[in-house]
N, C-alpha and C. Protein backbone atom coordinates (compact mmCIF):
# COMPACT_ATOMS: atom_id res chain seq x y z
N UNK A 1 -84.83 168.19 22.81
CA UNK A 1 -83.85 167.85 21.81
C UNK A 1 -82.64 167.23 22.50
N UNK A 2 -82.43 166.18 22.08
CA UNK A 2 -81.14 165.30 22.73
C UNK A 2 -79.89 165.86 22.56
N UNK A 3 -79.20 166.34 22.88
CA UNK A 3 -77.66 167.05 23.18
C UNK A 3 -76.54 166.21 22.64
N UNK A 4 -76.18 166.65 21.19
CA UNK A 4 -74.82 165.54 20.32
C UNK A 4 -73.71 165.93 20.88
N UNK A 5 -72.78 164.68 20.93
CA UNK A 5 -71.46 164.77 21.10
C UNK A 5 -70.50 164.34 21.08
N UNK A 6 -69.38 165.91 20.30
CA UNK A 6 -68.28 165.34 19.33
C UNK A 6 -67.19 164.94 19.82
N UNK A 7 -66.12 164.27 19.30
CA UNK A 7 -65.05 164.26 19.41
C UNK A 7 -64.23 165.55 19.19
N UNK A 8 -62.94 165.62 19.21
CA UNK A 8 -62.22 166.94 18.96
C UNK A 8 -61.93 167.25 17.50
N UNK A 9 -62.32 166.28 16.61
CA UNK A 9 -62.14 166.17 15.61
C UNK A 9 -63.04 166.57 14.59
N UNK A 10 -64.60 166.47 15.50
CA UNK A 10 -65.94 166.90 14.99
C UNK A 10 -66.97 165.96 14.71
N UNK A 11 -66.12 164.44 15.16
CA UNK A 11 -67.07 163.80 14.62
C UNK A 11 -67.87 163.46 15.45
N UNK A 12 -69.39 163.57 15.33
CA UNK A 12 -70.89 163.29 16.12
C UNK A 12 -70.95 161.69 16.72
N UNK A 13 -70.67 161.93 18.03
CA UNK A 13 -70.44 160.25 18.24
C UNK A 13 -72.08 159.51 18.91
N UNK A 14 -72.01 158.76 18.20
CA UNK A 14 -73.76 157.72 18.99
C UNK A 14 -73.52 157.67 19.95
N UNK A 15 -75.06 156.88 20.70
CA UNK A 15 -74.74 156.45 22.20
C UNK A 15 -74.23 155.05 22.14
N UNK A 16 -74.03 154.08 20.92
CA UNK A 16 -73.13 153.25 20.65
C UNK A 16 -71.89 153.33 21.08
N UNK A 17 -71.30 154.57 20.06
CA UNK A 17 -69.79 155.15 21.00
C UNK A 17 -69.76 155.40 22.23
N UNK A 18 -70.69 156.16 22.93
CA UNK A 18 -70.65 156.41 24.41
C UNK A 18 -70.68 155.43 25.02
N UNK A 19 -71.62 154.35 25.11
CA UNK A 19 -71.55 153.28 25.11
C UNK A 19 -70.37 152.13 25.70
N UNK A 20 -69.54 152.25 24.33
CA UNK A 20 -67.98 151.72 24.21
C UNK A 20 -67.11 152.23 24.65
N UNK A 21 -67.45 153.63 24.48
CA UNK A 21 -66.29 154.06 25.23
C UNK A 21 -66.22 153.87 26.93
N UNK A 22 -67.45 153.94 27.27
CA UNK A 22 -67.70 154.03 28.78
C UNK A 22 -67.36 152.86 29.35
N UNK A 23 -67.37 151.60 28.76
CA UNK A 23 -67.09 150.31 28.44
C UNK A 23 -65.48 150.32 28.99
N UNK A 24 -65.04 150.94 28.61
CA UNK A 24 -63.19 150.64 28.58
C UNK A 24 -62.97 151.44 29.58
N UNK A 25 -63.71 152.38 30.64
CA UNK A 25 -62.96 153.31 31.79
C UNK A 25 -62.90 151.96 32.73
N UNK A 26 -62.44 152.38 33.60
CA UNK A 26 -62.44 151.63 34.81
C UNK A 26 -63.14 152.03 35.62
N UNK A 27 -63.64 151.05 36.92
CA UNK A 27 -65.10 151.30 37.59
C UNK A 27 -64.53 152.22 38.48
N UNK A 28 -63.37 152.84 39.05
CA UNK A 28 -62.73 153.88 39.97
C UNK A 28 -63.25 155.18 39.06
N UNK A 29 -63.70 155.99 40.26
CA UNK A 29 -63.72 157.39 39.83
C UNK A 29 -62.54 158.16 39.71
N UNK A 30 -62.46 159.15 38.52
CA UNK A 30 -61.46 159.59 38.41
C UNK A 30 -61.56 161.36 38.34
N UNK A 31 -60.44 162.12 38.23
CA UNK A 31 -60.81 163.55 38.59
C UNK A 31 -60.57 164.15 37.15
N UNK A 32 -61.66 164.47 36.87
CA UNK A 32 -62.19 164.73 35.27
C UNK A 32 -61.52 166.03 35.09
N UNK A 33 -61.27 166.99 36.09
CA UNK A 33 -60.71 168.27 35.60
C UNK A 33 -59.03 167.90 35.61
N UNK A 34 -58.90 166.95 35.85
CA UNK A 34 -57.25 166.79 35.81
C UNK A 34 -57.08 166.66 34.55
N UNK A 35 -57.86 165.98 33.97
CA UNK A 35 -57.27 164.98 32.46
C UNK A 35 -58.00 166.48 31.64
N UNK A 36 -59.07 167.06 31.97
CA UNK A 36 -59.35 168.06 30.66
C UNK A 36 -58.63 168.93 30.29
N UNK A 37 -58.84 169.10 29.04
CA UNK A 37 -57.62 169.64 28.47
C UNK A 37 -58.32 170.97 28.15
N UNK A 38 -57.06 172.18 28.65
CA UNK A 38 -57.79 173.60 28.70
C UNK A 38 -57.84 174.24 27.65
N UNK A 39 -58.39 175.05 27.29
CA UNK A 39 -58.10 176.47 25.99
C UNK A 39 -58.95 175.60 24.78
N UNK A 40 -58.78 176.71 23.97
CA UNK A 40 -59.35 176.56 22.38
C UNK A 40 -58.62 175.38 22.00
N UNK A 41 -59.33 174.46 21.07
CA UNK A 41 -58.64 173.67 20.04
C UNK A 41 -57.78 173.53 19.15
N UNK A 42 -57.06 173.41 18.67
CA UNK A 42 -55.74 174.12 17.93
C UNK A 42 -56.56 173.54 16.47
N UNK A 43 -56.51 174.83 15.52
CA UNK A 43 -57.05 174.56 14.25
C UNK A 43 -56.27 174.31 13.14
N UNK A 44 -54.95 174.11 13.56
CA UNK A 44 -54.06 173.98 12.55
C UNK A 44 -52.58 174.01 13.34
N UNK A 45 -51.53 174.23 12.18
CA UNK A 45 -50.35 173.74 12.88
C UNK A 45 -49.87 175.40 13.59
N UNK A 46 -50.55 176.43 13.06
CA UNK A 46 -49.48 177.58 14.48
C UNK A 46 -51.55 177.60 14.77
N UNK A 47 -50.99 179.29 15.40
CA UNK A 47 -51.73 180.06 15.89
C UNK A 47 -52.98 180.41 15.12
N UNK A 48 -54.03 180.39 15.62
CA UNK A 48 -55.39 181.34 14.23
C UNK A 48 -55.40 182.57 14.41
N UNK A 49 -55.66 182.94 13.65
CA UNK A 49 -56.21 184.57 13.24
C UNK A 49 -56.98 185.28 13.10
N UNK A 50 -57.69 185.83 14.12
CA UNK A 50 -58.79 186.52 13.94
C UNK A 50 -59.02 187.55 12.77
N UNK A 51 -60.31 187.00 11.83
CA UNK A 51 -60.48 188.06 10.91
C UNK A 51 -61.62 188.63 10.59
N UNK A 52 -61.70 189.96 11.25
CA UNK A 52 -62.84 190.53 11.09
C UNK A 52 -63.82 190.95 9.44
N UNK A 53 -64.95 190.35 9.69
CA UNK A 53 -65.46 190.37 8.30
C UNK A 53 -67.12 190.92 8.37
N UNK A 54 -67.56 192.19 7.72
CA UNK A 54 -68.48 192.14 7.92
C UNK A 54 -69.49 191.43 6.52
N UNK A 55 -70.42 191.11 7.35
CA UNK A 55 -71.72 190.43 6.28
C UNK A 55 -72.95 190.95 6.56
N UNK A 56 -73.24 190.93 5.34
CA UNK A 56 -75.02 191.88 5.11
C UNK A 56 -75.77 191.25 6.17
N UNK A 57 -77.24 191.54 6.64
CA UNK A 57 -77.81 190.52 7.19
C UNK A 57 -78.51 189.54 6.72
N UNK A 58 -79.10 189.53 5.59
CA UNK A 58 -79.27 188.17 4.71
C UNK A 58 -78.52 187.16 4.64
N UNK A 59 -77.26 187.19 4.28
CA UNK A 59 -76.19 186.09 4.69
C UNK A 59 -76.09 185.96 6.03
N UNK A 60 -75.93 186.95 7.33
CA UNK A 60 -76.19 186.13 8.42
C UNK A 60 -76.56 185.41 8.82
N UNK A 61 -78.42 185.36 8.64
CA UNK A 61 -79.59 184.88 8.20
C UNK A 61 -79.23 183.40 7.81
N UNK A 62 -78.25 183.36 7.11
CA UNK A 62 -78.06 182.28 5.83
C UNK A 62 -76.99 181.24 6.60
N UNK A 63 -76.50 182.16 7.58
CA UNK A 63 -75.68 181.18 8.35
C UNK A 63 -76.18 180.90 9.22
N UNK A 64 -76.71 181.63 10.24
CA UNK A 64 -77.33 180.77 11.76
C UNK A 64 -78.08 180.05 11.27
N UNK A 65 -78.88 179.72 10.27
CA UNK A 65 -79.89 178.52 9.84
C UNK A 65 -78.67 177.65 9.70
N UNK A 66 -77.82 177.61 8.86
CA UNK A 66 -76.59 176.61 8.54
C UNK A 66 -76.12 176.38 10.02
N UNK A 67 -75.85 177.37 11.11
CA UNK A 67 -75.54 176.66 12.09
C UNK A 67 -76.64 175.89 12.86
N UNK A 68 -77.66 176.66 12.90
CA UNK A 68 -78.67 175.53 13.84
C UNK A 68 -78.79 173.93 12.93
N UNK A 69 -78.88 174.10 11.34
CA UNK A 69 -79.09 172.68 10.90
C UNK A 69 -78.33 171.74 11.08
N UNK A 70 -76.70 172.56 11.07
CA UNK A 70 -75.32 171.48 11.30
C UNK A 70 -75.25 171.57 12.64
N UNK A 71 -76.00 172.14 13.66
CA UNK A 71 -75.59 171.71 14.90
C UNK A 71 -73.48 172.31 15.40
N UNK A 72 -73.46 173.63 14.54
CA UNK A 72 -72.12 173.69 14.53
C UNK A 72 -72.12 175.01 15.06
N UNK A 73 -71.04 176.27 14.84
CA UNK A 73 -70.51 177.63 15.22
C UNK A 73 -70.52 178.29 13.86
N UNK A 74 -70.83 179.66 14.68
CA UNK A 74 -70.77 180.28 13.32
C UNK A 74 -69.42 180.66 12.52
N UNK A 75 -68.52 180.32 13.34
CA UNK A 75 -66.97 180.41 13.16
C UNK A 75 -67.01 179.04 11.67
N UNK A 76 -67.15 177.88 12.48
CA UNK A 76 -67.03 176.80 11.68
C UNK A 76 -67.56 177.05 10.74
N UNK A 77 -68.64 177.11 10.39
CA UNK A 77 -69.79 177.36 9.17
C UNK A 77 -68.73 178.20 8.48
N UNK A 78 -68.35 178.91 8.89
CA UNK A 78 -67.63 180.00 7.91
C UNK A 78 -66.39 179.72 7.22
N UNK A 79 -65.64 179.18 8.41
CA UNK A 79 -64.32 178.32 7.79
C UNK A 79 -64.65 177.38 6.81
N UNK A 80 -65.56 176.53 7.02
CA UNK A 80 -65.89 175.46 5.87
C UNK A 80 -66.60 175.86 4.48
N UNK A 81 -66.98 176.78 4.60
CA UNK A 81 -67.67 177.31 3.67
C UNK A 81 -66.37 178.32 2.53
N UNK A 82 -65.23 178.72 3.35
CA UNK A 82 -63.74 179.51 2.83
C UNK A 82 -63.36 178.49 2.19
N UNK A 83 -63.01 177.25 2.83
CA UNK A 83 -62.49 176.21 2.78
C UNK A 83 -62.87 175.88 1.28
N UNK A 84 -64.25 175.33 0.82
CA UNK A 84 -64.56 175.34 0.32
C UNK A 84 -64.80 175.75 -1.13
N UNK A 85 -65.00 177.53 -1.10
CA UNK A 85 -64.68 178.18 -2.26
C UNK A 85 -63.48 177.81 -2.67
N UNK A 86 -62.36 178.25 -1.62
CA UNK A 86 -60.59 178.52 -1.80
C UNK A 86 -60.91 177.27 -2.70
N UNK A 87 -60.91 175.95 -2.55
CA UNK A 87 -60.74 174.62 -3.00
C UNK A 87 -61.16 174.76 -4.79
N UNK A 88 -62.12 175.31 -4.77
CA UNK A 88 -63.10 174.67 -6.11
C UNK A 88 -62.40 175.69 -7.12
């Protein structure tokens, strides 16, 4: 299985993008742990919040399939899925 990969934003980039992007470095090697950027992603404008929640195991179930199909976390799956209800 070929290995996707996102931007920080989430979005699934082709080997088109890789591609282009690889296109615009310069042919000098450069020191990749300098420029990476450390820690968790910031999910919003402060801090997140861990919130412990328990779920039956049928809905577990219901999510690791949702994560293996979206190729995502089970964190995410969950946020989007809050996201979601809260909205409608």
């Amino acid at each position: 299985m070929k290995k996707k990969y996102k931007t920080a934003t989430g979005k699934v980039l082709s080997d088109q993008d890789i591609q282009e992007i690889s296109d615009t470095l310069p042919d000098e090697k450069f020191d990749v742990d300098a420029i990476r950027r450390r820690g968790r992603p910031s999910l919003g404008k402060g801090p997140a919040q861990l919130v412990p929640v328990r779920i039956d195991p049928d809905l577990m179930a219901k999510v690791r399939e949702r994560v293996t199909a979206d190729d995502s976390t089970t964190s995410q799956v969950v946020r989007d899925a809050l996201a979601q209800y809260l909205a409608s």
